[in-house]
C-alpha atoms as a PDB file:
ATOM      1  CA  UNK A   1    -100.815  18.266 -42.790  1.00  0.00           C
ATOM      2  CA  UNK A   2     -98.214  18.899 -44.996  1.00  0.00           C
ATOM      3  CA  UNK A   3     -96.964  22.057 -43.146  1.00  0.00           C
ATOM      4  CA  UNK A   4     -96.996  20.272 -40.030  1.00  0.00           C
ATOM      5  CA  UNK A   5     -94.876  17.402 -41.906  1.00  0.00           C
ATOM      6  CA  UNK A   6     -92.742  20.015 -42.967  1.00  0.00           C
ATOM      7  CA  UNK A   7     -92.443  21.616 -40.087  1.00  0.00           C
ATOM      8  CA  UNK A   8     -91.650  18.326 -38.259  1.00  0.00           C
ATOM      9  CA  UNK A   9     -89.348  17.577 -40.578  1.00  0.00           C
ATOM     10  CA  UNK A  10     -87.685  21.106 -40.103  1.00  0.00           C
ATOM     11  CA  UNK A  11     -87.758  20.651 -36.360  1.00  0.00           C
ATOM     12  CA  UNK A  12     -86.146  16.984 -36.657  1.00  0.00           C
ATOM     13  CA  UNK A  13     -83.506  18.868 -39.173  1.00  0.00           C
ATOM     14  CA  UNK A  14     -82.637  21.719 -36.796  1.00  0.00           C
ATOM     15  CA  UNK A  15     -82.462  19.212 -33.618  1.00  0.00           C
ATOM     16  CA  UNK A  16     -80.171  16.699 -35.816  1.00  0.00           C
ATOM     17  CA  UNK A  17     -78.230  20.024 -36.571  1.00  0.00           C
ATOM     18  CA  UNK A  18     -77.892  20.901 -33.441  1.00  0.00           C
ATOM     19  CA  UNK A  19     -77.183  16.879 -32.170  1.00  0.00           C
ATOM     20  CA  UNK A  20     -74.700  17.110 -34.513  1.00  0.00           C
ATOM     21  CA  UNK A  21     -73.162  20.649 -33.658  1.00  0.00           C
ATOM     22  CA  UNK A  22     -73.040  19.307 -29.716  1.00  0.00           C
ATOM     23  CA  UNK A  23     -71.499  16.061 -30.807  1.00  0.00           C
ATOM     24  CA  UNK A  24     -68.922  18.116 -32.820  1.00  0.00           C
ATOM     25  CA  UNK A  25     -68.094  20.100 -29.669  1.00  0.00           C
ATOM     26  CA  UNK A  26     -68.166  16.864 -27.798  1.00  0.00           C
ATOM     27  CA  UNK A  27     -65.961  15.516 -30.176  1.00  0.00           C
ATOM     28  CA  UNK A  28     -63.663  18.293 -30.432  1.00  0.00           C
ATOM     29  CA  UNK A  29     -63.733  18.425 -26.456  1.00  0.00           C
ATOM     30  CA  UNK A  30     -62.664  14.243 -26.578  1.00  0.00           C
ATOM     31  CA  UNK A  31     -60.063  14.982 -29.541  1.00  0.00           C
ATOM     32  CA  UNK A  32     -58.192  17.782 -27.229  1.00  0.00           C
ATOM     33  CA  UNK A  33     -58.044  15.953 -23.832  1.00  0.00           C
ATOM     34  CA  UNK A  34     -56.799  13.056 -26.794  1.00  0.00           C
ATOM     35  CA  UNK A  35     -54.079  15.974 -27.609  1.00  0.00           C
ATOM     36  CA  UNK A  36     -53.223  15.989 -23.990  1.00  0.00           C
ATOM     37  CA  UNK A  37     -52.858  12.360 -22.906  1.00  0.00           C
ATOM     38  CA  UNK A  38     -50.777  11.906 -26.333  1.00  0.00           C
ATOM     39  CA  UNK A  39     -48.693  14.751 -25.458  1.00  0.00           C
ATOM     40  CA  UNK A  40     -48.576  13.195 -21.527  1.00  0.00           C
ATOM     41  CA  UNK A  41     -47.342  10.072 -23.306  1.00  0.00           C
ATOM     42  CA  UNK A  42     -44.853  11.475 -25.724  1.00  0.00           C
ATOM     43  CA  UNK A  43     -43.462  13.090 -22.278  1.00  0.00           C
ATOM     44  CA  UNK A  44     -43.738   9.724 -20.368  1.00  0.00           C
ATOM     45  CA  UNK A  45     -42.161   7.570 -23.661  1.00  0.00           C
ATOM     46  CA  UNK A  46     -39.120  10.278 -23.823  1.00  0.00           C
ATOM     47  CA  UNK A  47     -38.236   9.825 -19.923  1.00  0.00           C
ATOM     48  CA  UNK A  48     -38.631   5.821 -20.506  1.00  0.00           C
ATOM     49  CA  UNK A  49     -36.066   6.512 -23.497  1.00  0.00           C
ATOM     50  CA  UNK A  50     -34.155   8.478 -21.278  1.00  0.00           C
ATOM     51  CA  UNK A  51     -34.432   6.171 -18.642  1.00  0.00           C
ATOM     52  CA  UNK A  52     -33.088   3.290 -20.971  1.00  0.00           C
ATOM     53  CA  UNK A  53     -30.217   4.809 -22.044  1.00  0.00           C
ATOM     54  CA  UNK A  54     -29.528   5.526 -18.159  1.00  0.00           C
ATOM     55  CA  UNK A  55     -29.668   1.976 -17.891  1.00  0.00           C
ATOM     56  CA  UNK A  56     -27.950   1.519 -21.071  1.00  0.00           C
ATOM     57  CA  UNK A  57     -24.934   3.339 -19.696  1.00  0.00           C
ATOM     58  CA  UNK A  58     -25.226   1.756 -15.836  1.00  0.00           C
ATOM     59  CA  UNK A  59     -25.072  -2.005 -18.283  1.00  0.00           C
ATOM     60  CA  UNK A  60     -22.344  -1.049 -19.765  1.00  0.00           C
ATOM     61  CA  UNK A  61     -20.763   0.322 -16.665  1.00  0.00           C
ATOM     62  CA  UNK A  62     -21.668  -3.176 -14.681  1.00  0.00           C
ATOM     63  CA  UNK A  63     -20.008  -4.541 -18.068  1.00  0.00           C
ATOM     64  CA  UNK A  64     -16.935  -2.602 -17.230  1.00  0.00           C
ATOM     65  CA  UNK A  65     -16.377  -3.569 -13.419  1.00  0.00           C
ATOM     66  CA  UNK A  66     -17.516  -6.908 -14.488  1.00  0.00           C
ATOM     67  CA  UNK A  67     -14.377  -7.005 -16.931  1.00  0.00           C
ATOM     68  CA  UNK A  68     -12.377  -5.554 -14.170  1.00  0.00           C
ATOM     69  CA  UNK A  69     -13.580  -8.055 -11.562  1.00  0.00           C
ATOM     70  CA  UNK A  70     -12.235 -11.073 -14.173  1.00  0.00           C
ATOM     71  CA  UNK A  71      -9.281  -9.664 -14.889  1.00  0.00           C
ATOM     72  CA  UNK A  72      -8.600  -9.310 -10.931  1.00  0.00           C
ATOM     73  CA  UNK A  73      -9.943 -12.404 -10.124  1.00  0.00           C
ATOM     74  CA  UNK A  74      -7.479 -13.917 -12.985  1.00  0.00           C
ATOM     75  CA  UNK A  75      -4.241 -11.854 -11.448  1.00  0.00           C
ATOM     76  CA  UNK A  76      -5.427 -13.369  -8.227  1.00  0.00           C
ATOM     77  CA  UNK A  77      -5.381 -16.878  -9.308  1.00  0.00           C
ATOM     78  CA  UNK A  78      -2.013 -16.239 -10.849  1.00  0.00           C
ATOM     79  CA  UNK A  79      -0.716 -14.694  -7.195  1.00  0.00           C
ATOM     80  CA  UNK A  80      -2.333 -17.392  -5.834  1.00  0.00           C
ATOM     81  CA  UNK A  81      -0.562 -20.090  -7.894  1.00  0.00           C
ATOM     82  CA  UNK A  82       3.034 -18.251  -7.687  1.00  0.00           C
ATOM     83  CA  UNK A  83       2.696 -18.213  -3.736  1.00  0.00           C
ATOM     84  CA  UNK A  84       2.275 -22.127  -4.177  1.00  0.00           C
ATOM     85  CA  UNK A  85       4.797 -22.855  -6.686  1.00  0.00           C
ATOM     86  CA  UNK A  86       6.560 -20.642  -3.695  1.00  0.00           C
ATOM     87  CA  UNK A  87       5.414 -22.752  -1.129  1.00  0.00           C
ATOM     88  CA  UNK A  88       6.279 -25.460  -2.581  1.00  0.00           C
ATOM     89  CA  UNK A  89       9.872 -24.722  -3.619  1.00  0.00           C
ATOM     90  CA  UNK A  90      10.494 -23.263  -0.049  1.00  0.00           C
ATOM     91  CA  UNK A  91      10.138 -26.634   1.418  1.00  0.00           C
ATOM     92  CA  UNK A  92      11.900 -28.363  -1.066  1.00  0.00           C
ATOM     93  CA  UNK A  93      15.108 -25.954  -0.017  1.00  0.00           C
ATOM     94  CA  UNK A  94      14.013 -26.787   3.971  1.00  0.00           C
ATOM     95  CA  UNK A  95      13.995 -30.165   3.543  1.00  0.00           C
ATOM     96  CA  UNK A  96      17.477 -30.008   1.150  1.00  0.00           C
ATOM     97  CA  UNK A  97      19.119 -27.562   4.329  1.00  0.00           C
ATOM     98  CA  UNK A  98      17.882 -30.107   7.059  1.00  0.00           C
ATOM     99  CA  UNK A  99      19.838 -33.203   5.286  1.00  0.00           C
ATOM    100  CA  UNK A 100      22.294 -31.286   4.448  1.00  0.00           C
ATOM    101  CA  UNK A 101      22.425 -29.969   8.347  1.00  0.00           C
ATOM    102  CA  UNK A 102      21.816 -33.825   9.395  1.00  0.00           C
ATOM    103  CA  UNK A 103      24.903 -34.428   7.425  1.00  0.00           C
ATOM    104  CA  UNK A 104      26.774 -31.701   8.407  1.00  0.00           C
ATOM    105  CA  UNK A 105      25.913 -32.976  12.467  1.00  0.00           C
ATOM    106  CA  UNK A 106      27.372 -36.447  11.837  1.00  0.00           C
ATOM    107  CA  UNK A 107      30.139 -35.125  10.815  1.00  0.00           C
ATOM    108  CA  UNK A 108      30.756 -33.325  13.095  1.00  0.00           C
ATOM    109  CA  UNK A 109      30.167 -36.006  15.683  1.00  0.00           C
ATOM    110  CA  UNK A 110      32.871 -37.599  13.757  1.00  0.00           C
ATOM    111  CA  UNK A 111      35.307 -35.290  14.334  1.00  0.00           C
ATOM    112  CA  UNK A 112      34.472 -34.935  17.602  1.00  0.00           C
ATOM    113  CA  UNK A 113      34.769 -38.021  18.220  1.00  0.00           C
ATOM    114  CA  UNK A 114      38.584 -38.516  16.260  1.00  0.00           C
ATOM    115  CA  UNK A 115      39.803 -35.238  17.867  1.00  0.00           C
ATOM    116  CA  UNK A 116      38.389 -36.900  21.513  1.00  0.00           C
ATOM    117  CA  UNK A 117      40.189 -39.632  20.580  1.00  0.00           C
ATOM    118  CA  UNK A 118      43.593 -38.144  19.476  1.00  0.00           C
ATOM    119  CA  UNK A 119      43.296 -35.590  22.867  1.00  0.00           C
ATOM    120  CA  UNK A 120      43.193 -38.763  24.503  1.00  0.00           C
ATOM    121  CA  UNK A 121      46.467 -39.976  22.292  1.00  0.00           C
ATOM    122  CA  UNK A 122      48.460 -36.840  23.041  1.00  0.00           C
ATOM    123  CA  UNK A 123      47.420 -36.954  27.032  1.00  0.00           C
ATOM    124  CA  UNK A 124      49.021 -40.867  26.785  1.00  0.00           C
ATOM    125  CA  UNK A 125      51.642 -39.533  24.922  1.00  0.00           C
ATOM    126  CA  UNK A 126      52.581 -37.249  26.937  1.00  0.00           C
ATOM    127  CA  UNK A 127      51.862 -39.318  30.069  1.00  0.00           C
ATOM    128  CA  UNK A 128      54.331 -41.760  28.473  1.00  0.00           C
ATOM    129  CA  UNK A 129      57.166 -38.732  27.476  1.00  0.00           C
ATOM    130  CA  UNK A 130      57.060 -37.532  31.155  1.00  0.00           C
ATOM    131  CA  UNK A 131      58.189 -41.109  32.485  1.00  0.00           C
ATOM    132  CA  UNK A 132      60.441 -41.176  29.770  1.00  0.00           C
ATOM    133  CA  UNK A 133      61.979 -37.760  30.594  1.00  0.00           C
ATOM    134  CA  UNK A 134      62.316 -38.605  33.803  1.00  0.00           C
ATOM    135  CA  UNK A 135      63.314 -42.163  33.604  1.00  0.00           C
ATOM    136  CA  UNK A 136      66.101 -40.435  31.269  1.00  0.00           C
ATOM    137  CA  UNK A 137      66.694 -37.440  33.981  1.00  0.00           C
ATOM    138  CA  UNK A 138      67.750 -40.069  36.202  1.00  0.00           C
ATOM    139  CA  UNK A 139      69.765 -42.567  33.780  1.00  0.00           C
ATOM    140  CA  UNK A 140      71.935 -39.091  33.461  1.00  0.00           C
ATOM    141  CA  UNK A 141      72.293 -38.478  37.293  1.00  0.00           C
ATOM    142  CA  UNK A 142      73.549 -41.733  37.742  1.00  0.00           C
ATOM    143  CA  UNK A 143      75.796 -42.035  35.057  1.00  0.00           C
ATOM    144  CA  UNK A 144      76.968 -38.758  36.618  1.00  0.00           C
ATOM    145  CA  UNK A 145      77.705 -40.127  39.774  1.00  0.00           C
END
């Protein structure tokens, strides 16, 4: 009974041996597909690192137009205001020009009216020296006579 203890035991030893042998391969088989899917993951984590400083660089590129886009946005506000101010001052000077030109008509109706009025002297005038030249033209014929 003791051999076949012994042997049972020997039998239990060699099959836990060999459990453990296939469990090592097993193991070893687990621990290099392990290898792989680290390794796939170191790949995949350096083209996310890559990827971020892609998008690192497009940020900082978005910063840029971004920076641009104030900076035009500010030069247009400034255009904006000068054609205003422009605007502005224009119609002052229009509205200065039109009195001055509303001035400049009523004086001239002025005028027109004093040099209507002195054409209208000189025509009496000389109305008046005509008679009188004549009136004279014949006070000398007939003290000639």
């Amino acid at each position: 009974m003791e051999k076949t203890l012994e042997q049972i035991l020997v039998s239990m030893q060699e099959q836990i041996a060999d459990l453990g042998s296939q469990m090592n391969s097993r193991f070893d088989v687990m621990e290099k597909r392990l290898d792989g899917v680290d390794e796939r993951f170191d790949g995949v984590d350096k083209r996310l690192d890559a990827m971020d400083k892609r998008f690192d660089a497009v940020d900082e590129r978005f910063d840029g137009v971004d920076k641009r886009l104030d900076a035009m946005d500010k030069r247009f506000d400034a255009v904006d205001e000068r054609f205003d101010n422009l605007t502005t001052e224009m119609r002052s000077h229009f509205k200065q020009i039109e009195t001055k030109l509303d001035h400049h008509e009523k004086l001239y109706q002025v005028v027109s009216n004093e040099l209507n009025a002195a054409k209208i002297d000189i025509e009496y005038l000389s109305e008046k020296t005509g008679v009188h030249d004549k009136e004279i033209n014949q006070l000398k014929k007939t003290i000639k006579i």
